[in-house]
Protein backbone atom coordinates (compact mmCIF):
# COMPACT_ATOMS: atom_id res chain seq x y z
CA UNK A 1 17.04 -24.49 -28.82
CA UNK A 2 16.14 -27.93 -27.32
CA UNK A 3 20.05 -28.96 -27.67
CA UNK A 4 20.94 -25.46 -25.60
CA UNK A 5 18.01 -26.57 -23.09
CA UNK A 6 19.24 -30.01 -23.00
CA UNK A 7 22.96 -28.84 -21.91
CA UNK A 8 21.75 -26.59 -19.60
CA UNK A 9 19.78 -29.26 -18.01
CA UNK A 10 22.64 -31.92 -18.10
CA UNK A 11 25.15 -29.34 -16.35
CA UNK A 12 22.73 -28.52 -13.39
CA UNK A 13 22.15 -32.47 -13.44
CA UNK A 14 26.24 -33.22 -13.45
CA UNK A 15 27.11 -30.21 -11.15
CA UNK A 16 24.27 -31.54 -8.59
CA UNK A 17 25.23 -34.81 -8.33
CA UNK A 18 28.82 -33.83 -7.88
CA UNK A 19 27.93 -32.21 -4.98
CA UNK A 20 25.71 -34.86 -3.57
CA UNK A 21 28.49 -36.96 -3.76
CA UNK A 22 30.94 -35.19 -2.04
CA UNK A 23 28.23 -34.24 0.76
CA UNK A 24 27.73 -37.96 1.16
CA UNK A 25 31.27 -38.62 1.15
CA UNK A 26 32.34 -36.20 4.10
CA UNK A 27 28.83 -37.18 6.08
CA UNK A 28 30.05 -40.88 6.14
CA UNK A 29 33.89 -40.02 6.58
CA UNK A 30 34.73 -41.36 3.29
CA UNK A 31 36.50 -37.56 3.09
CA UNK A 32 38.06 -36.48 5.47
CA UNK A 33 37.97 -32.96 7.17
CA UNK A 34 41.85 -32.69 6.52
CA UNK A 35 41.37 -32.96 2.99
CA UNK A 36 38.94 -30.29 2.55
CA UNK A 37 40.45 -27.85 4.41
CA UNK A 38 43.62 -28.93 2.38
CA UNK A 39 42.01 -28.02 -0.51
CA UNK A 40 39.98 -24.84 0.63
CA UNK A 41 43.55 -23.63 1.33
CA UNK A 42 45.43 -24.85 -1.63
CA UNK A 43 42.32 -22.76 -3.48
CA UNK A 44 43.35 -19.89 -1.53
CA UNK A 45 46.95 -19.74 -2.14
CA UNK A 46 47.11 -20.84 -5.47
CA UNK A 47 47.24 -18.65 -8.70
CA UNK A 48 46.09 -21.09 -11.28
CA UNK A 49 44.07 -22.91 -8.93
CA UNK A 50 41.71 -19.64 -8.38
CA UNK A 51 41.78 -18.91 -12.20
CA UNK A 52 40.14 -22.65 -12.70
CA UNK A 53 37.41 -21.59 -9.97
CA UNK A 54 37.35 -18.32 -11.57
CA UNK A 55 36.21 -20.05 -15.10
CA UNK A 56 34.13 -22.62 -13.07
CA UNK A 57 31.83 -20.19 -11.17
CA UNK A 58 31.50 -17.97 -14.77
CA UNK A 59 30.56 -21.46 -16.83
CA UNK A 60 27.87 -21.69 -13.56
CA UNK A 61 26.50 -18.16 -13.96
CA UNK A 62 26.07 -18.55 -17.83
CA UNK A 63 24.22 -22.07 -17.41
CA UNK A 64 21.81 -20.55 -14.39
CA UNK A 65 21.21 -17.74 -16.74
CA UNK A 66 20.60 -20.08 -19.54
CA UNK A 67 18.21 -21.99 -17.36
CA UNK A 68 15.71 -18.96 -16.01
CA UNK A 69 15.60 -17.79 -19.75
CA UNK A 70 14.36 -21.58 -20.96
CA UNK A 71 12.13 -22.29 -18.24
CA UNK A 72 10.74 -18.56 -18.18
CA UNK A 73 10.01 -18.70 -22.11
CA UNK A 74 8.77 -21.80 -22.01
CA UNK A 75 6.39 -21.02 -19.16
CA UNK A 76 5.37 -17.97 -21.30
CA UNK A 77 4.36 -20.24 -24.25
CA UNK A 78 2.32 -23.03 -22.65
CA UNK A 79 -0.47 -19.94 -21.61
CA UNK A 80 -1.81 -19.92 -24.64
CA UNK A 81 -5.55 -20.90 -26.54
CA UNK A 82 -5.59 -23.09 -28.80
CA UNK A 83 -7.78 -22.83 -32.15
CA UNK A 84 -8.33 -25.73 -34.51
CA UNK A 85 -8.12 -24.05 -38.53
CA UNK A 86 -8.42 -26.03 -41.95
CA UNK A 87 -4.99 -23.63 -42.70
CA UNK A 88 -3.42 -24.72 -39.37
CA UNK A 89 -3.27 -24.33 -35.52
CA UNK A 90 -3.57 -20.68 -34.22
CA UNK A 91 -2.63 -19.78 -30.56
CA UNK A 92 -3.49 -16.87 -28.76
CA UNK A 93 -1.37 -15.54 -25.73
CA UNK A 94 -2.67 -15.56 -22.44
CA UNK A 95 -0.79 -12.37 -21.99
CA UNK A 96 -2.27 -10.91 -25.20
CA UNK A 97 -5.51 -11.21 -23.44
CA UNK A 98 -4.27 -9.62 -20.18
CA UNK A 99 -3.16 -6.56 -22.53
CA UNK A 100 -6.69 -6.39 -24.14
CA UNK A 101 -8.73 -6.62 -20.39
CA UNK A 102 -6.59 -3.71 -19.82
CA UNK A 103 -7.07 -1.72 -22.40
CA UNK A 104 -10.98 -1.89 -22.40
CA UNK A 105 -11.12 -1.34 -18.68
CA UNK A 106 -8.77 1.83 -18.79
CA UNK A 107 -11.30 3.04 -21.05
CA UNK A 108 -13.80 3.72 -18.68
CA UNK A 109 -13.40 7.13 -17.25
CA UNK A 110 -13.75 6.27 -13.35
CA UNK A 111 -10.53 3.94 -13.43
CA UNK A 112 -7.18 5.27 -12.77
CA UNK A 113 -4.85 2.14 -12.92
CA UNK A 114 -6.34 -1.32 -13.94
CA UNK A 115 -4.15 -4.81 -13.69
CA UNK A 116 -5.27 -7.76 -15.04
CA UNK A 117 -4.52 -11.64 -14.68
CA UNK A 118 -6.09 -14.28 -17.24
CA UNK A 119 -6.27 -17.84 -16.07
CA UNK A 120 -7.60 -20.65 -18.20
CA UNK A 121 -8.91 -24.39 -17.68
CA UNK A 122 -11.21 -26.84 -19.58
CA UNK A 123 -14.77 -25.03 -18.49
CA UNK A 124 -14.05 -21.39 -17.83
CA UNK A 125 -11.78 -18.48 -18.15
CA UNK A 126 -11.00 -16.28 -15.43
CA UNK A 127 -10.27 -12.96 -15.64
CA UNK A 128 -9.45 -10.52 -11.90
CA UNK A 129 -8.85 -7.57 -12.29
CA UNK A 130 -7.35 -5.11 -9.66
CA UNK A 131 -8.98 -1.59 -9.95
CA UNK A 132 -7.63 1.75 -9.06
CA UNK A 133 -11.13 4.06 -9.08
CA UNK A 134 -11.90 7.95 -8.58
CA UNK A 135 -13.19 8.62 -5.32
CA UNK A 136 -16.61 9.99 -7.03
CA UNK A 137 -17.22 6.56 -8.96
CA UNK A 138 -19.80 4.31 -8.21
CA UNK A 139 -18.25 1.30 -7.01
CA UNK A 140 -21.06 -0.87 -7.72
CA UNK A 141 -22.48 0.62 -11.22
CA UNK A 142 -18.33 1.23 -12.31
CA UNK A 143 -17.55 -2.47 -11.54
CA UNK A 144 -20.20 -3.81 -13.12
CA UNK A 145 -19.88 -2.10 -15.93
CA UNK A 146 -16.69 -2.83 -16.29
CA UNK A 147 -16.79 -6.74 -15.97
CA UNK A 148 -19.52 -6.55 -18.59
CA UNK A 149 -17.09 -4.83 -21.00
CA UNK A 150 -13.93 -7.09 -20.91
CA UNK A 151 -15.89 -10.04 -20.90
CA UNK A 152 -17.87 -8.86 -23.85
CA UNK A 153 -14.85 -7.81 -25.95
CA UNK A 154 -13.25 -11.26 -24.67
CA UNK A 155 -15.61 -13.17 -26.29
CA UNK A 156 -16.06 -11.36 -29.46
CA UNK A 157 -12.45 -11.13 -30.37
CA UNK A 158 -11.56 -14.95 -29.62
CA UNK A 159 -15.11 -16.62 -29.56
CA UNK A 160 -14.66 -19.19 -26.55
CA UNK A 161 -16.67 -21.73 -26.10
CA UNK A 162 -15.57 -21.72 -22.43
CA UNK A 163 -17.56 -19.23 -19.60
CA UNK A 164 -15.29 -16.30 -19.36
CA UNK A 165 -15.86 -15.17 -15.73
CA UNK A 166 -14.73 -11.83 -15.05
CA UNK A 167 -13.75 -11.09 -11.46
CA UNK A 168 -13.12 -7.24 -9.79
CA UNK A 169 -11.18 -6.18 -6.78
CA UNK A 170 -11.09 -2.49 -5.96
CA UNK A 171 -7.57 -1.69 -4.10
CA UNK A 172 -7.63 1.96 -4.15
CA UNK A 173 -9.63 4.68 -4.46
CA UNK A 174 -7.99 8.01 -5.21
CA UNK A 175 -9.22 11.28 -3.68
CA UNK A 176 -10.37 14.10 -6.43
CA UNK A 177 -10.61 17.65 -6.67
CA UNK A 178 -14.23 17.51 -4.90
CA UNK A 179 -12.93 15.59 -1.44
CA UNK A 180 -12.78 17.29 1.96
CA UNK A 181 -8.77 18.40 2.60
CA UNK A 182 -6.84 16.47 5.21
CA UNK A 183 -5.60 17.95 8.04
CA UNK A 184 -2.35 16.08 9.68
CA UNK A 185 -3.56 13.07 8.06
CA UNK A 186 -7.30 13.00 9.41
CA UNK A 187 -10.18 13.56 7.18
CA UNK A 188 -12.71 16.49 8.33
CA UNK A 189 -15.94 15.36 8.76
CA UNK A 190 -19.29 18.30 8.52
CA UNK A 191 -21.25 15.95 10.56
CA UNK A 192 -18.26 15.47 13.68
CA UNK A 193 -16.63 18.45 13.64
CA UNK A 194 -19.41 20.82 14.25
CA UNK A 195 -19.05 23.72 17.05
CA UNK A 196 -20.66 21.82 20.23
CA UNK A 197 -23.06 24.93 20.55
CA UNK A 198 -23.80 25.30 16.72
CA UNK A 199 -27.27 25.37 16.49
CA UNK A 200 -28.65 26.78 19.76
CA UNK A 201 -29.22 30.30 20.01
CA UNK A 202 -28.15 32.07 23.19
């Protein structure tokens, strides 16, 4: 693996400073415009010549490819805890956490759709999460509640020593059964859209 990230590396390096090269060459007239054009057409018009690019562009692809996939994984793998153990070093995903904050918040009945980020540093984790609620929840009691879950089962299934912080943000509330129909996209209203002599006897 480190060899394959090394040659990636070492291509983009090579194929990069290539380029630079040849940019500073034509900026300073070390190339000349007749040249390029020269070989823009030769490109063009010849067979074998195209077949090289061909290859060339498909090597390129592979190696960009190859690049995303090593600097993705190895993104994925430096979010992780670290435990000390007399048997050895344990790590626990970052996103394994994320998984868990959403599994204990979808428990509670009042959320519809729950996503959850996990952020660590040396005094605190951070956990927001981004709530989709029933329109007959208690924003205030459900919220609370639910921050007092995750960060509960947070810190009984990994034991930080670290303040784990959990933050909420309600994006959505979805209308029930129980809410007033919509007419042509308004919402009707018992205390607006009363009869303007309702009430007084004639």
């Amino acid at each position: 693996m480190k060899f394959l990230k090394r040659l990636t590396l070492a291509y983009h390096v090579i194929v990069g400073l290539f380029l630079l090269t040849l940019l500073v060459l034509f900026l300073t007239h070390q190339l000349s415009l007749t040249t390029v054009l020269d070989l823009v057409y030769l490109s063009y018009t010849d067979h074998s010549l195209r077949l090289v690019w061909a290859v060339v562009l498909a090597i390129s692809l592979i190696f960009n490819f190859l690049l995303f996939r090593l600097l993705s994984r190895g993104s994925r793998e430096h979010r992780v805890i670290l435990f000390e153990n007399p048997a050895g070093k344990i790590r626990v995903s970052i996103f394994a956490l994320e998984e868990l904050a959403k599994r204990v918040a979808s428990s509670v009945e009042e959320v519809r759709d729950v996503q959850a980020r996990v952020e660590l540093d040396a005094k605190a984790l951070d956990v927001d999460l981004k709530l989709t609620l029933r329109s007959d929840a208690n924003i205030l009691e459900v919220t609370s509640r639910i921050q007092n879950l995750v960060r509960r089962r947070i810190q009984e299934t990994i034991s930080l020593e670290q303040t784990v912080n959990v933050s909420a943000y309600v994006s959505k509330i979805e209308a029930g059964p129980g809410d007033p129909k919509s007419i042509k996209g308004t919402t009707k209203n018992p205390y607006t859209d009363l009869h303007p002599f309702q009430g007084y006897r004639a």
